[in-house]
Protein backbone atom coordinates (compact mmCIF):
# COMPACT_ATOMS: atom_id res chain seq x y z
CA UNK A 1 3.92 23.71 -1.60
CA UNK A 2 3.79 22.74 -5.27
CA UNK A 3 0.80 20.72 -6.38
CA UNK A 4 1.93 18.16 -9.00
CA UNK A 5 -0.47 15.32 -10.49
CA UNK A 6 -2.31 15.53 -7.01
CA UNK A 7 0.23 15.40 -4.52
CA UNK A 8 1.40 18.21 -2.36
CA UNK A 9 5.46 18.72 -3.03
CA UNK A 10 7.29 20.73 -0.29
CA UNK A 11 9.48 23.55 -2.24
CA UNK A 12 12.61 23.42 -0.19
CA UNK A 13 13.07 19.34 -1.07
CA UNK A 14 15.80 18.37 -3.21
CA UNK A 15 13.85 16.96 -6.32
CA UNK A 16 14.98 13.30 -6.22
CA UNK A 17 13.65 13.59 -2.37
CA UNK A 18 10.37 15.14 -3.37
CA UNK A 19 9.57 12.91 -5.41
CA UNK A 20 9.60 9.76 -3.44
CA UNK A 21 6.67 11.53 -2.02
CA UNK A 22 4.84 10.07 -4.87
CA UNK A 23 3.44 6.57 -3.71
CA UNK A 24 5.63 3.83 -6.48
CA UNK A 25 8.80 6.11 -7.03
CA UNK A 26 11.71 5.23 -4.79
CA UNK A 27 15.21 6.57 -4.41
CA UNK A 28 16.44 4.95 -7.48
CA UNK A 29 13.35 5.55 -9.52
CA UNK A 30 13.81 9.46 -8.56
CA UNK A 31 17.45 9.32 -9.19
CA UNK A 32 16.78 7.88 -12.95
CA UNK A 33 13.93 10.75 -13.77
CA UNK A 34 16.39 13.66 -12.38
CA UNK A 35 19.61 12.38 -14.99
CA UNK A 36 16.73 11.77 -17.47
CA UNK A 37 15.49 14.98 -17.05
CA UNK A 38 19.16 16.54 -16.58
CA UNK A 39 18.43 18.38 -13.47
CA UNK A 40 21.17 19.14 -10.68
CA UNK A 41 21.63 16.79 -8.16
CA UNK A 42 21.30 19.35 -5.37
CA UNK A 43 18.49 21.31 -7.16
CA UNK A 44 15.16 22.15 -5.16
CA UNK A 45 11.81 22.32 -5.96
CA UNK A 46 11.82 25.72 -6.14
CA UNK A 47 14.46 26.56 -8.65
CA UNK A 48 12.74 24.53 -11.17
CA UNK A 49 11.02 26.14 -14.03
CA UNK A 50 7.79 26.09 -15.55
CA UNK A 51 9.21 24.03 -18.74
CA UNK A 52 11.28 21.94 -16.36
CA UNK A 53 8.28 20.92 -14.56
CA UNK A 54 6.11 20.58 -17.38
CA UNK A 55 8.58 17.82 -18.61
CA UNK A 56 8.83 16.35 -14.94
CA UNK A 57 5.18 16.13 -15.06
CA UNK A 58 4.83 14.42 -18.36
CA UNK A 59 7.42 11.72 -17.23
CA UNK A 60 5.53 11.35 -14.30
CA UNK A 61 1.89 11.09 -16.34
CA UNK A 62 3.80 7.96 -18.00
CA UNK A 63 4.35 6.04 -15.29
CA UNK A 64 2.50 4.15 -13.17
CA UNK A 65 1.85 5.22 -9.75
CA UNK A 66 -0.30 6.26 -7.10
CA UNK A 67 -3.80 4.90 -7.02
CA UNK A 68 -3.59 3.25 -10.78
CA UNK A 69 -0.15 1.32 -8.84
CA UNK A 70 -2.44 0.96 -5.68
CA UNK A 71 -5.64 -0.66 -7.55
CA UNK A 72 -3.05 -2.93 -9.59
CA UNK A 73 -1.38 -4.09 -7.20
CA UNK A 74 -4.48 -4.91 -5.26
CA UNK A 75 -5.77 -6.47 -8.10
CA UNK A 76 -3.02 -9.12 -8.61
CA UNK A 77 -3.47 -9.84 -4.85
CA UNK A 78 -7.34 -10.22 -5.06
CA UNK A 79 -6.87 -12.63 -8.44
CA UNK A 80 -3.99 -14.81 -6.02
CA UNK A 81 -6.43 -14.98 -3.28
CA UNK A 82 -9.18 -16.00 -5.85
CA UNK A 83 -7.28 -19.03 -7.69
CA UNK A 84 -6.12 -19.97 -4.58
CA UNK A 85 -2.81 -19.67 -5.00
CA UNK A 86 -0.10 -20.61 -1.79
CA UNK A 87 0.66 -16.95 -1.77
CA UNK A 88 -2.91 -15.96 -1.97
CA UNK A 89 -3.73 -17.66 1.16
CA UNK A 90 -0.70 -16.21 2.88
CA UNK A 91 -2.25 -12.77 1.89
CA UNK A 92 -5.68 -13.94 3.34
CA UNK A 93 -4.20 -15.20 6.63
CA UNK A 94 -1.88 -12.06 6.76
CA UNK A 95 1.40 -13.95 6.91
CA UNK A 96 4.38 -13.32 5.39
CA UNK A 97 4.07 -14.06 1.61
CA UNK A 98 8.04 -14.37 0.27
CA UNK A 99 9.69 -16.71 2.67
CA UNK A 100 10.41 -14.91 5.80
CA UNK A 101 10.63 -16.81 8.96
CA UNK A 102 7.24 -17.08 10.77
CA UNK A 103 8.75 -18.51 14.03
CA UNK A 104 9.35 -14.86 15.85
CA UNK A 105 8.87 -12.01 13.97
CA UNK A 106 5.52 -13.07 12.78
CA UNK A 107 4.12 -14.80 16.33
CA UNK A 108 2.26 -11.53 16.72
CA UNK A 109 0.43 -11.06 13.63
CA UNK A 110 -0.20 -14.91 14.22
CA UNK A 111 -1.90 -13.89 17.72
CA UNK A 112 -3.90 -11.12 16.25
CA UNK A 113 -5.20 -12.78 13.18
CA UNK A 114 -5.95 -15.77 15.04
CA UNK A 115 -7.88 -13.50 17.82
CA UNK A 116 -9.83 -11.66 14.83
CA UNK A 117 -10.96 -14.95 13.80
CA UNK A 118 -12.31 -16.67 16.74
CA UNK A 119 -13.71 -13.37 17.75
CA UNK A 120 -16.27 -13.40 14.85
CA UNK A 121 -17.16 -16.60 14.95
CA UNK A 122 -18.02 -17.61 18.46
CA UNK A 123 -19.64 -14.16 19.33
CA UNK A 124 -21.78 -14.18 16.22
CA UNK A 125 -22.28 -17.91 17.57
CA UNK A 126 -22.62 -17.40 21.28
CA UNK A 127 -25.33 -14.31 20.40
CA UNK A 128 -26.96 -16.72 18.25
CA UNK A 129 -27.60 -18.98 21.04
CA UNK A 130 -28.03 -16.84 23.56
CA UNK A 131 -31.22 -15.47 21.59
CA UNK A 132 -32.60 -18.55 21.10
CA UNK A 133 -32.13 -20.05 24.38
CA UNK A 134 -34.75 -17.97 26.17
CA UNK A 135 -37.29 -18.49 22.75
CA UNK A 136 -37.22 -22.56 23.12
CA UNK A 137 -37.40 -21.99 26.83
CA UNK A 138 -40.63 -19.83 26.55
CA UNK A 139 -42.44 -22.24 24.54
């Protein structure tokens, strides 16, 4: 297993495969850094060299992915949610945000979210009243 800019690479993978392992590099993406970088399209891992992946890790240090593309991209959502945005409250309620048909495929996450919510607020409710009940009673 090669270790590369904290992510475990498996040495038999065909580069462009190993590195969609990387959370923000896709098929494409990996397909562009391998002609940029002029290696074989059936070359593994482990026929790279140490200058070869010295220059695959400096394109990689460039770009943004992993956790910096993970806390960005939960940043923009937390600013949508915060000016209130149509698409921030579809993030909120856990709908579909670009226009997909909520009708069937979404009924569940409907259910579920719906569920979560009336969960929380009639058992922090109903505990409410059921401690005060006996209290008022008492006195």
């Amino acid at each position: 297993m090669l270790h590369l800019l904290g992510v475990n690479l498996p040495d038999q993978k065909v580069v462009s495969v190993a590195l969609t392992y990387f959370y923000g590099i896709g098929p494409s993406t990996a397909r562009k850094i391998c002609s940029r970088l002029s290696f074989h399209k059936e070359c593994k891992l482990s026929e790279l060299t140490e200058g070869q992946l010295n220059q695959l890790s400096g394109v990689l240090s460039e770009m943004t992915i992993e956790n910096d593309l993970k806390r960005q991209v939960s940043a923009n959502v937390q600013h949508l949610r915060q000016i209130g945005t149509y698409v921030g409250k579809r993030h909120a309620m856990g709908l579909p945000v670009h226009g997909q048909n909520t009708r069937n495929n979404a009924k569940t996450a409907k259910k579920l979210n719906g569920k979560l919510l009336r969960k929380y607020s009639t058992v922090s409710s109903t505990a409410f009243s059921m401690f005060q009940s006996p209290v008022s009673k008492r006195q």
